[in-house]
C-alpha atoms as a PDB file:
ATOM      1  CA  UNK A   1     -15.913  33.411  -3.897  1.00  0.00           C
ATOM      2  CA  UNK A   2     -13.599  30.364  -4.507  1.00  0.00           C
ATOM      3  CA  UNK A   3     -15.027  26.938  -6.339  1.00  0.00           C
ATOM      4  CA  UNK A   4     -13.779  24.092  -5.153  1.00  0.00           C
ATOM      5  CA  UNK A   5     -12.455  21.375  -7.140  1.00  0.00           C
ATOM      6  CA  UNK A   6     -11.612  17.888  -5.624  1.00  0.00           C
ATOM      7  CA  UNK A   7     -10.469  14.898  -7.593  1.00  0.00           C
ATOM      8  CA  UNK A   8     -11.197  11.985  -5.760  1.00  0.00           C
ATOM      9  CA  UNK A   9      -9.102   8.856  -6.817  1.00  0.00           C
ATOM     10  CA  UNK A  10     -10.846   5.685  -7.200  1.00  0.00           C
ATOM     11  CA  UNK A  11      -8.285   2.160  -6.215  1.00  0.00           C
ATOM     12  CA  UNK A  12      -9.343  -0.594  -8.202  1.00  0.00           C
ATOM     13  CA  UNK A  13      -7.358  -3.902  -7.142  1.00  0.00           C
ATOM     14  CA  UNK A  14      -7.575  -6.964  -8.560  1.00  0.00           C
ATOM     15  CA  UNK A  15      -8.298 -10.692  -7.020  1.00  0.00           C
ATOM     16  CA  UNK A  16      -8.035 -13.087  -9.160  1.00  0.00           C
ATOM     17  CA  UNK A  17     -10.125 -15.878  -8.995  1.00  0.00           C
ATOM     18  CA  UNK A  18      -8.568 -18.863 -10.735  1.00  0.00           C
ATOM     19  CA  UNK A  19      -4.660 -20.305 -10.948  1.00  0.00           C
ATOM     20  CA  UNK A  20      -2.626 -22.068 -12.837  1.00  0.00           C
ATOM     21  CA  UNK A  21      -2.831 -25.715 -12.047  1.00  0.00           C
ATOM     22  CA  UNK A  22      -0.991 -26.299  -9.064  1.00  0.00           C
ATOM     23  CA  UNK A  23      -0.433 -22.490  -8.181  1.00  0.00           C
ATOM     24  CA  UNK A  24      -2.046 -20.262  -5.698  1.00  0.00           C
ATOM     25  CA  UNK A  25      -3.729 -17.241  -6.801  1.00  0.00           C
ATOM     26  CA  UNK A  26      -2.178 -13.951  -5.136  1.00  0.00           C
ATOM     27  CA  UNK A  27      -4.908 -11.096  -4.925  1.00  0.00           C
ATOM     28  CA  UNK A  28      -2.188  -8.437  -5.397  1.00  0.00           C
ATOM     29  CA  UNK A  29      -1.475  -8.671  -8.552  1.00  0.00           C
ATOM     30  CA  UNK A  30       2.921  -8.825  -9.551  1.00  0.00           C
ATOM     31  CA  UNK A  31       3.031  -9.849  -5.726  1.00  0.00           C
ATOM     32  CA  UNK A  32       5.451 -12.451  -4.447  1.00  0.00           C
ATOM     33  CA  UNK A  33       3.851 -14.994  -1.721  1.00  0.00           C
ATOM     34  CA  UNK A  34       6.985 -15.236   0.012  1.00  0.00           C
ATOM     35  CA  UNK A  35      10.839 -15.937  -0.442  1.00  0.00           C
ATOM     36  CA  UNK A  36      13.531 -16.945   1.776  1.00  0.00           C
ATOM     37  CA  UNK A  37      16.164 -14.489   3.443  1.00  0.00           C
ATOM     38  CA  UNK A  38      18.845 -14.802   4.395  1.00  0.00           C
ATOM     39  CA  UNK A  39      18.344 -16.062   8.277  1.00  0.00           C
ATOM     40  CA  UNK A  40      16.072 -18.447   7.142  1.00  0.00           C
ATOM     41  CA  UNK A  41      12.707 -16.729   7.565  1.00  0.00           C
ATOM     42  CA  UNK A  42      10.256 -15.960   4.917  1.00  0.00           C
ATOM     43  CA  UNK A  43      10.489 -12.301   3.230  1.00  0.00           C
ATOM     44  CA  UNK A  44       6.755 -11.041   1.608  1.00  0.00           C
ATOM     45  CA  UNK A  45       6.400  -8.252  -0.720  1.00  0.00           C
ATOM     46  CA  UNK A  46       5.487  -4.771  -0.258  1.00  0.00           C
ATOM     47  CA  UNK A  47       4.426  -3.335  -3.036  1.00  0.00           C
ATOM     48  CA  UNK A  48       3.270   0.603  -2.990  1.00  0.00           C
ATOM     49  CA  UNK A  49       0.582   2.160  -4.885  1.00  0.00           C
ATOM     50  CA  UNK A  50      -0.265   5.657  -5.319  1.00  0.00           C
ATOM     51  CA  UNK A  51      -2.909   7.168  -7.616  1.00  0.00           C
ATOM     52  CA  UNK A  52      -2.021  10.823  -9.336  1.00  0.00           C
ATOM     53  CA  UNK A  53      -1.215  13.191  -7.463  1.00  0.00           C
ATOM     54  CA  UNK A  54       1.508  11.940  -5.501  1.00  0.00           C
ATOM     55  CA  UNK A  55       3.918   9.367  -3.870  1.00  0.00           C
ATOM     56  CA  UNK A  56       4.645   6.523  -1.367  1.00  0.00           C
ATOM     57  CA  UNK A  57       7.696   5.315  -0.228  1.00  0.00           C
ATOM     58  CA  UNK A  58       8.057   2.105   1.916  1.00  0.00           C
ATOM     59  CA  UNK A  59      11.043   1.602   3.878  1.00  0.00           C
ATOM     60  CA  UNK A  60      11.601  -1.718   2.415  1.00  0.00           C
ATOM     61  CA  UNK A  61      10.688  -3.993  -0.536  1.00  0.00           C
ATOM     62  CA  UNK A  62      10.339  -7.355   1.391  1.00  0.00           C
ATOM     63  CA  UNK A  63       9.960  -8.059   5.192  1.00  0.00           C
ATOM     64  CA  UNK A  64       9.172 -10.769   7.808  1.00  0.00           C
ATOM     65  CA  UNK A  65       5.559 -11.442   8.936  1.00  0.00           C
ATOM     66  CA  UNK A  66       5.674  -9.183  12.589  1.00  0.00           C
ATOM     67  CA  UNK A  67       8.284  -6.335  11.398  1.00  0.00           C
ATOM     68  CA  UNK A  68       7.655  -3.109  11.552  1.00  0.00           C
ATOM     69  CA  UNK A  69       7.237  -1.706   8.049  1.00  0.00           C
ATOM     70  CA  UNK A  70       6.760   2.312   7.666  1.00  0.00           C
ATOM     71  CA  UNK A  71       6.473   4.090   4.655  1.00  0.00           C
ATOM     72  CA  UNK A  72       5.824   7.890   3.499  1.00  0.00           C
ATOM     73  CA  UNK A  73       3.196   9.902   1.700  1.00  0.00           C
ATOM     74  CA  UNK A  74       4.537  12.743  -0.385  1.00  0.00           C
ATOM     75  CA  UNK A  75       1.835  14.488  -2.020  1.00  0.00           C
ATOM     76  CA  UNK A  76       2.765  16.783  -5.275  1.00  0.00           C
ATOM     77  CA  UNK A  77       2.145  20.535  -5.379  1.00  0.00           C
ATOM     78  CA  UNK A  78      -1.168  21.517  -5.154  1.00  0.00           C
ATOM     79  CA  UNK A  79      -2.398  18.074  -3.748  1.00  0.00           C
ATOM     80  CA  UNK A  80      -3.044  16.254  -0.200  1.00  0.00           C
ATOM     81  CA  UNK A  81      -3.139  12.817   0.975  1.00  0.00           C
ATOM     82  CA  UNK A  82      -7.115  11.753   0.694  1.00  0.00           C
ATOM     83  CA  UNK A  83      -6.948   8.063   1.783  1.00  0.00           C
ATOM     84  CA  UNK A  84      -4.298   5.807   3.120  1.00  0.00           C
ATOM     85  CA  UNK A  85      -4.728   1.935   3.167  1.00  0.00           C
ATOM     86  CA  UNK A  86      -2.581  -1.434   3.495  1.00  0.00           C
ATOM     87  CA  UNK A  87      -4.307  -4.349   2.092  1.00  0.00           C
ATOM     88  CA  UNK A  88      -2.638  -7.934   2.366  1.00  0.00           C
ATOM     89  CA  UNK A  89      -2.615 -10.198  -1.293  1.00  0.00           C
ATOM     90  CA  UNK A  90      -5.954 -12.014   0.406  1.00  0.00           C
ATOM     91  CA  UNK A  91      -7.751  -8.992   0.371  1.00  0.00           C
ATOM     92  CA  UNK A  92      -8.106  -8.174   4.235  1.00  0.00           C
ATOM     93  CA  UNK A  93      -7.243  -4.808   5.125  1.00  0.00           C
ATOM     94  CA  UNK A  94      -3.986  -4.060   7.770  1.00  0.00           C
ATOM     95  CA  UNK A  95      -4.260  -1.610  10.898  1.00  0.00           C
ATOM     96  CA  UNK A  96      -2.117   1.764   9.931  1.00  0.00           C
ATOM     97  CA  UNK A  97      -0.880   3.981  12.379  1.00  0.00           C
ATOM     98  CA  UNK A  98      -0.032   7.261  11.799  1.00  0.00           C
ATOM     99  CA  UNK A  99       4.003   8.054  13.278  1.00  0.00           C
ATOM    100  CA  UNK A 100       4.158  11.504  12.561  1.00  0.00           C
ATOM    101  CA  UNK A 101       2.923  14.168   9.277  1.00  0.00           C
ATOM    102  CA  UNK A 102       2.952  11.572   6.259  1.00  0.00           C
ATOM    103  CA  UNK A 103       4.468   8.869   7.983  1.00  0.00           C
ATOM    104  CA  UNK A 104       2.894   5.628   8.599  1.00  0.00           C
ATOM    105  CA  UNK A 105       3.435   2.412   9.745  1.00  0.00           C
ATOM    106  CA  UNK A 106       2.021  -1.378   9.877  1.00  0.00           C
ATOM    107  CA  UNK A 107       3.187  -4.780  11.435  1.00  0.00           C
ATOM    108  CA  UNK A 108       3.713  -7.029   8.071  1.00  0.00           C
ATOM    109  CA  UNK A 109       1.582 -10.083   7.796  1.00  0.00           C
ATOM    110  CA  UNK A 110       2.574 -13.446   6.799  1.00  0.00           C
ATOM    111  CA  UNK A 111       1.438 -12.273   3.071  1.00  0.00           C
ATOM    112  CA  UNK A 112       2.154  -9.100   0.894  1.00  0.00           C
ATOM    113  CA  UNK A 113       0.968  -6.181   0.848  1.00  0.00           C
ATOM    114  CA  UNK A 114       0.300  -3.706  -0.984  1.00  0.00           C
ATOM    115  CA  UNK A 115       0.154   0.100   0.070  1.00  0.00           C
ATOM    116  CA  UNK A 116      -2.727   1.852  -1.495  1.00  0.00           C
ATOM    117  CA  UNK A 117      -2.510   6.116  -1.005  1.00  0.00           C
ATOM    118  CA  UNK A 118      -5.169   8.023  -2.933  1.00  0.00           C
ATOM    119  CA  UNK A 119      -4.530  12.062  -3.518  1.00  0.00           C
ATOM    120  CA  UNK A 120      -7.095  14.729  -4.212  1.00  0.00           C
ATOM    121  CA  UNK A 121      -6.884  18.766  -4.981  1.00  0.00           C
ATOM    122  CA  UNK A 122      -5.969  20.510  -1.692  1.00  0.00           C
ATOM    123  CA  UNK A 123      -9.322  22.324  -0.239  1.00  0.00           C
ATOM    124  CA  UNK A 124      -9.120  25.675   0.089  1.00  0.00           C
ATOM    125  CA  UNK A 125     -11.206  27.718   2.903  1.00  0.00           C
END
């Protein structure tokens, strides 16, 4: 008989609660508000986050509030995608859609994000 072992990864994020006088706080932490691009429009970051076990890979760095922004989950030997999650720098959670395997996508607010994958020990039968 088999024993199985799962490692579940626990995301901790943090919101600040104060600023610097003047500032607004940004609840995902390193996370720029917004900067111009080149057209004109505002860019926000997308920042990606995954806990041991694997990795995620956005498409971009920066995009426009209403672009399409996909990214991939590549899990490490051994391991398997337990959790998948988009949370914008005010704390609300995004819709993601699974396009196809360990590919995902999200319509970018008007605030970054961050991309938040958690891994745990493939389950055997």
């Amino acid at each position: 008989m088999l024993v199985l072992v799962a490692a579940l990864s626990v995301a901790i994020l943090v919101f600040p609660t104060s600023a610097a006088e003047g500032a607004v706080p940004d609840g995902v932490s390193g996370a720029r508000n917004a900067m111009a691009s080149s057209s004109g429009g505002e860019l926000y970051s997308v920042l990606p986050s995954a806990q041991h076990g694997g990795a995620v890979t956005p498409s971009v760095s920066d995009a426009a509030a209403g672009k399409l922004v996909t990214f991939s989950v590549s899990p490490d030997k051994g391991f398997e995608t337990a959790s998948v999650s988009v949370i914008t720098s005010g704390g609300s959670p995004l819709e993601v859609l699974r396009v196809k395997g360990e590919t995902y996508k999200f319509v970018m607010p008007s605030s970054g994000v961050i991309i938040d994958v958690a891994f745990q020990y493939l389950r055997s039968a």
